[in-house]
N, C-alpha and C. Protein backbone atom coordinates (compact mmCIF):
# COMPACT_ATOMS: atom_id res chain seq x y z
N UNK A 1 -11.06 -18.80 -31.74
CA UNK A 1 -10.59 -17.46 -31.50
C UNK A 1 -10.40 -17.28 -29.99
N UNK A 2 -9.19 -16.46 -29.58
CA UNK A 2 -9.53 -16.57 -28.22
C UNK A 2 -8.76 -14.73 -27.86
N UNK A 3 -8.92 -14.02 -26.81
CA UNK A 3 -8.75 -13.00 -26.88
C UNK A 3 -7.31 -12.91 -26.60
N UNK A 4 -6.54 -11.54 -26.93
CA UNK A 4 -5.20 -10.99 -26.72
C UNK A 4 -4.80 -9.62 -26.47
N UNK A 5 -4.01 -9.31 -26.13
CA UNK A 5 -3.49 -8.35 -25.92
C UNK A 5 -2.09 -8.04 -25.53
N UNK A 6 -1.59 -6.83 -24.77
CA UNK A 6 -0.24 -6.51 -24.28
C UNK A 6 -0.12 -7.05 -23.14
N UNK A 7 0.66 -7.67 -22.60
CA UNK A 7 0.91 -8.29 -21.20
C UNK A 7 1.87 -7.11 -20.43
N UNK A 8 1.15 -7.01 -19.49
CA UNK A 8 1.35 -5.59 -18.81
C UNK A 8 2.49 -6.06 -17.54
N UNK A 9 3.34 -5.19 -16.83
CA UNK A 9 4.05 -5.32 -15.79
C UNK A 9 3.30 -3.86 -14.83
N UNK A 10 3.03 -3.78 -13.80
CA UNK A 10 2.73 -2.94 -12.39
C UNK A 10 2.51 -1.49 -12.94
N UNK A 11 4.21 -1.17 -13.88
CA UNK A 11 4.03 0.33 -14.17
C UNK A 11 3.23 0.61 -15.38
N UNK A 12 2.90 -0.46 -16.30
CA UNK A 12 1.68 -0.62 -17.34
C UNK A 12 0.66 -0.47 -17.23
N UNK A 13 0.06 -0.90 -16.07
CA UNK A 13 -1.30 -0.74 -15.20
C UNK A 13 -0.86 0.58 -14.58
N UNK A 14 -0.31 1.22 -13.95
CA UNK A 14 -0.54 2.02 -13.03
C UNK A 14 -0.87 3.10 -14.11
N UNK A 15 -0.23 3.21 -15.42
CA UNK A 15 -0.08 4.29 -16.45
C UNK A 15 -1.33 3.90 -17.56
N UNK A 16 -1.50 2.96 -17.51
CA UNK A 16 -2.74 3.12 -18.50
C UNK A 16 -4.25 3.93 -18.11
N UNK A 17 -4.49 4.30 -18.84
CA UNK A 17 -5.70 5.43 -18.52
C UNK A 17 -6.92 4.74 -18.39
N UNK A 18 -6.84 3.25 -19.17
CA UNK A 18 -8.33 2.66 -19.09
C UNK A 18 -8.18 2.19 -17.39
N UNK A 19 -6.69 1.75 -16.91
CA UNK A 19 -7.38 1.23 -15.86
C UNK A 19 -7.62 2.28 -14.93
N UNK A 20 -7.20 3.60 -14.75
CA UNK A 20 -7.62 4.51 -14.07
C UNK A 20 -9.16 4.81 -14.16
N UNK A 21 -9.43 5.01 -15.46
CA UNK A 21 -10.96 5.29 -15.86
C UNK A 21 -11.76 4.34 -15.25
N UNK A 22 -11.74 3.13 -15.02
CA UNK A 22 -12.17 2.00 -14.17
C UNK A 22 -12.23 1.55 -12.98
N UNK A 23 -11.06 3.02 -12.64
CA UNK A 23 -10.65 2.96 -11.24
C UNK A 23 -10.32 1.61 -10.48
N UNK A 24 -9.82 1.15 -11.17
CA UNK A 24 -8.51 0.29 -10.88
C UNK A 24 -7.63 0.37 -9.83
N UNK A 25 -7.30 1.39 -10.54
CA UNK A 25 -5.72 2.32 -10.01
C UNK A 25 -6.32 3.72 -9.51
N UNK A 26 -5.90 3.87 -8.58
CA UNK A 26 -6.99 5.66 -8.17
C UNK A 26 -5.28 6.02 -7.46
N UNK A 27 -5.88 7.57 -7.19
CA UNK A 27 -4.31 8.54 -6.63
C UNK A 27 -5.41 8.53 -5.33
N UNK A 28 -4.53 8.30 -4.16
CA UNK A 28 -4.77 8.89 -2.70
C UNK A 28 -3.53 9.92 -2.10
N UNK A 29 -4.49 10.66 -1.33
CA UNK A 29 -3.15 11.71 -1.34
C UNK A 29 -2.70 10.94 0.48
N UNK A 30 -1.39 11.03 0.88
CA UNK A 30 -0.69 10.41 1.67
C UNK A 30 0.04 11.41 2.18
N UNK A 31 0.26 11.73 3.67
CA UNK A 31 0.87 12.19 4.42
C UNK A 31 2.23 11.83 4.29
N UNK A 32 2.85 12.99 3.84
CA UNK A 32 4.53 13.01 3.66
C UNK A 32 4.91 12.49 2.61
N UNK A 33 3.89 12.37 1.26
CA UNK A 33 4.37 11.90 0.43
C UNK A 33 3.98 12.42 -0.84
N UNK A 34 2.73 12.60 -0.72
CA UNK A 34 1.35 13.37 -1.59
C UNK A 34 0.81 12.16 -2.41
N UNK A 35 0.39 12.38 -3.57
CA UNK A 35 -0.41 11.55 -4.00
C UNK A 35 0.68 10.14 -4.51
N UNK A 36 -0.38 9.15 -4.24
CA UNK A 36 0.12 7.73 -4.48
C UNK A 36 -0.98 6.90 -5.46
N UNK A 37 -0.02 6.42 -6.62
CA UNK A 37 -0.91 5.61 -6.93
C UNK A 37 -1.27 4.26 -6.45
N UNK A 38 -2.60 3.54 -6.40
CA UNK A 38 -2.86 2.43 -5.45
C UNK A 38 -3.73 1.93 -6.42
N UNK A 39 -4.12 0.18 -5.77
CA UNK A 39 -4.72 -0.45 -6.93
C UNK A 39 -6.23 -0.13 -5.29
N UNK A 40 -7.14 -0.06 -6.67
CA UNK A 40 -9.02 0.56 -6.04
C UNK A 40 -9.42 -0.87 -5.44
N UNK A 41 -10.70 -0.39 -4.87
CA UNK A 41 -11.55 -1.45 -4.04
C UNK A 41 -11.84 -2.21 -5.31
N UNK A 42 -12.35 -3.55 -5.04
CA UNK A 42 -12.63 -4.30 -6.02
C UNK A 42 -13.14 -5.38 -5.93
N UNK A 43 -14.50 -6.06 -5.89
CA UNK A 43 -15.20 -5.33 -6.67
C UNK A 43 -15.98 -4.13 -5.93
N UNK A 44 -16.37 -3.95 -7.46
CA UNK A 44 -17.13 -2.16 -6.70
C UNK A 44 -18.69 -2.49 -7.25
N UNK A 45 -19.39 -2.71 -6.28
CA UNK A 45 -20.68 -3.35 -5.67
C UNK A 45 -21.41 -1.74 -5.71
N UNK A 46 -22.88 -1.73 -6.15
CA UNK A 46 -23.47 -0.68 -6.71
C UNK A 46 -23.87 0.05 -5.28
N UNK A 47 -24.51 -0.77 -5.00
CA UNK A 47 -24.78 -0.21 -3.08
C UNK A 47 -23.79 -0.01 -1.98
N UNK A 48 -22.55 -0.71 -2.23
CA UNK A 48 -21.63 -1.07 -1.09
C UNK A 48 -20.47 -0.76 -1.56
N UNK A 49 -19.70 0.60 -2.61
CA UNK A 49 -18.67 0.22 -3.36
C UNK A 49 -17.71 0.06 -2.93
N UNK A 50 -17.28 0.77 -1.56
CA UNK A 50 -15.81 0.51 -1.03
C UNK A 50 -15.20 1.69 -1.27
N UNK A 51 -14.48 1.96 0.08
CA UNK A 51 -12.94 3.07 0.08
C UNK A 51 -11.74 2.71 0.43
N UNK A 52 -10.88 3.38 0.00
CA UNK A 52 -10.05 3.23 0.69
C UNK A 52 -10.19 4.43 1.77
N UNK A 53 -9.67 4.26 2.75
CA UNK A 53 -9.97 4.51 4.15
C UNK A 53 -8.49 5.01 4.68
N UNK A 54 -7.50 4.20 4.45
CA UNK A 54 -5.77 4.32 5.24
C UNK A 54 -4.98 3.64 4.38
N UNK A 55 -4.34 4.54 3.69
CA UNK A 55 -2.94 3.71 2.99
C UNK A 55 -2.31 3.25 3.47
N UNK A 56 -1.60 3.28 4.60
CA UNK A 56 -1.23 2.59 5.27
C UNK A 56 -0.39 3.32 6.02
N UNK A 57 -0.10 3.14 7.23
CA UNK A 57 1.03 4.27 7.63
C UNK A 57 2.55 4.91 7.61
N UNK A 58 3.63 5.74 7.82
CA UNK A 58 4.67 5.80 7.46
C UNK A 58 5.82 4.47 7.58
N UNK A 59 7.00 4.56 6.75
CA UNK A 59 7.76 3.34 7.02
C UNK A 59 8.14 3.44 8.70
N UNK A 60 8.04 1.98 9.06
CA UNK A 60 8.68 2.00 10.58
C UNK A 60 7.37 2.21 11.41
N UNK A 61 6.46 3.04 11.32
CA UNK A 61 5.53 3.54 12.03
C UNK A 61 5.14 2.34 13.13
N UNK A 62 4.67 1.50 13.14
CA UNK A 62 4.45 0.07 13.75
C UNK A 62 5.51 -0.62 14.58
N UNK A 63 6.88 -0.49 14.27
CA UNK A 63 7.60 -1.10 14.45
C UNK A 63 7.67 -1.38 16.28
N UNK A 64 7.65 -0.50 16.58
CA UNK A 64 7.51 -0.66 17.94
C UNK A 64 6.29 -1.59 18.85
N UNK A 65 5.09 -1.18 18.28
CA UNK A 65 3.82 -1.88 18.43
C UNK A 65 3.86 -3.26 18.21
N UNK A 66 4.91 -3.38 17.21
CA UNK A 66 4.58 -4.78 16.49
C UNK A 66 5.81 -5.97 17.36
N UNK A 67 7.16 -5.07 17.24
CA UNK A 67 8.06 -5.60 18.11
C UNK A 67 8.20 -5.99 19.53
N UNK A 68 7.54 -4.56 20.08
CA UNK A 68 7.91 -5.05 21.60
C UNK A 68 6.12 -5.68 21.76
N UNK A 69 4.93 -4.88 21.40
CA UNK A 69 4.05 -5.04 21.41
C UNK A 69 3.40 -6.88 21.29
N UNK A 70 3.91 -7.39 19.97
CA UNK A 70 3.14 -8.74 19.71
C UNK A 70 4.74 -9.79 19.67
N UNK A 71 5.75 -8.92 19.85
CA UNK A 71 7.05 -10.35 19.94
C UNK A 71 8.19 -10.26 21.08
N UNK A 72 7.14 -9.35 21.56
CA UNK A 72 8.02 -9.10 23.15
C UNK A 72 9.59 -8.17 23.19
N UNK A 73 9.90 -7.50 22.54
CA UNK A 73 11.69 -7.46 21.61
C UNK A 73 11.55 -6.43 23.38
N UNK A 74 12.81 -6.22 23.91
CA UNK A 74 12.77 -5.66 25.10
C UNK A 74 13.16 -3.96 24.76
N UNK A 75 13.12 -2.79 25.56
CA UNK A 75 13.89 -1.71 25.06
C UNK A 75 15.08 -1.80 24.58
N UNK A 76 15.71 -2.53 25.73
CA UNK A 76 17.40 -2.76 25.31
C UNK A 76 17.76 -3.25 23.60
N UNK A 77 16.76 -4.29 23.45
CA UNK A 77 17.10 -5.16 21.85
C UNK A 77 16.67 -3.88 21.04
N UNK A 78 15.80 -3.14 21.37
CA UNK A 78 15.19 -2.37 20.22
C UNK A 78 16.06 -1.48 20.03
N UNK A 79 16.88 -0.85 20.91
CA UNK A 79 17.84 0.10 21.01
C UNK A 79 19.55 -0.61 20.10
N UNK A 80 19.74 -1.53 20.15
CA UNK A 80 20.41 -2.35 19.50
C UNK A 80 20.01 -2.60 18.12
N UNK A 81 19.09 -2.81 17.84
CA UNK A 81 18.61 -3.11 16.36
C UNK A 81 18.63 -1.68 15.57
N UNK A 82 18.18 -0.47 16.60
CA UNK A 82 18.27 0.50 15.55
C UNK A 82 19.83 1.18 15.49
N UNK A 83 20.05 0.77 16.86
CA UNK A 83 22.30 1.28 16.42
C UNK A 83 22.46 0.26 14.70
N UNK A 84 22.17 -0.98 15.22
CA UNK A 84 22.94 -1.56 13.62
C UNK A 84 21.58 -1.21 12.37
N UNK A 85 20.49 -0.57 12.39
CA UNK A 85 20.42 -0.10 11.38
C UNK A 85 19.34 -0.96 11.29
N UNK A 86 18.34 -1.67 12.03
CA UNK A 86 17.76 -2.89 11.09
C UNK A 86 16.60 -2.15 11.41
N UNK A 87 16.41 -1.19 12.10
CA UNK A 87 15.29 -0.29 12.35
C UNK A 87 15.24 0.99 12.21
């Protein structure tokens, strides 16, 4: 005998209630967006369970930090990348 079930895709999990109840899947509410569903800390340790803390920040938000910051991109390139759109 071996066990079975429904083979789930992302929006299966996000909508099933057991995995919410299990907190799995929890709603964080998000700046400029409101609530999001997200997959939970895991495991969830009786003394130590875990938060989430930062969903992460808006699209782009980094981009600058990350570009000129850790790959050097100059003002000029950055100003160029966002005329054609890639930013």
């Amino acid at each position: 005998m071996f066990p079975c079930g429904p083979i789930y895709d992302a929006a299966d999990v996000a909508a099933d209630p057991h995995f919410r109840e299990r907190q799995a899947i929890v709603e964080v509410e998000v700046e400029g967006i409101g609530k999001l569903a997200m997959p939970g800390v895991m495991p969830r340790l009786s003394q130590t369970p875990g938060r989430i803390r930062f969903p992460g920040g808006a699209l782009g938000a980094a981009n600058r930090d990350i570009l000129q910051g850790e790959l050097g991109v100059s003002d000029h390139e950055m100003a160029a990348l966002t005329a054609k759109g890639v930013i």
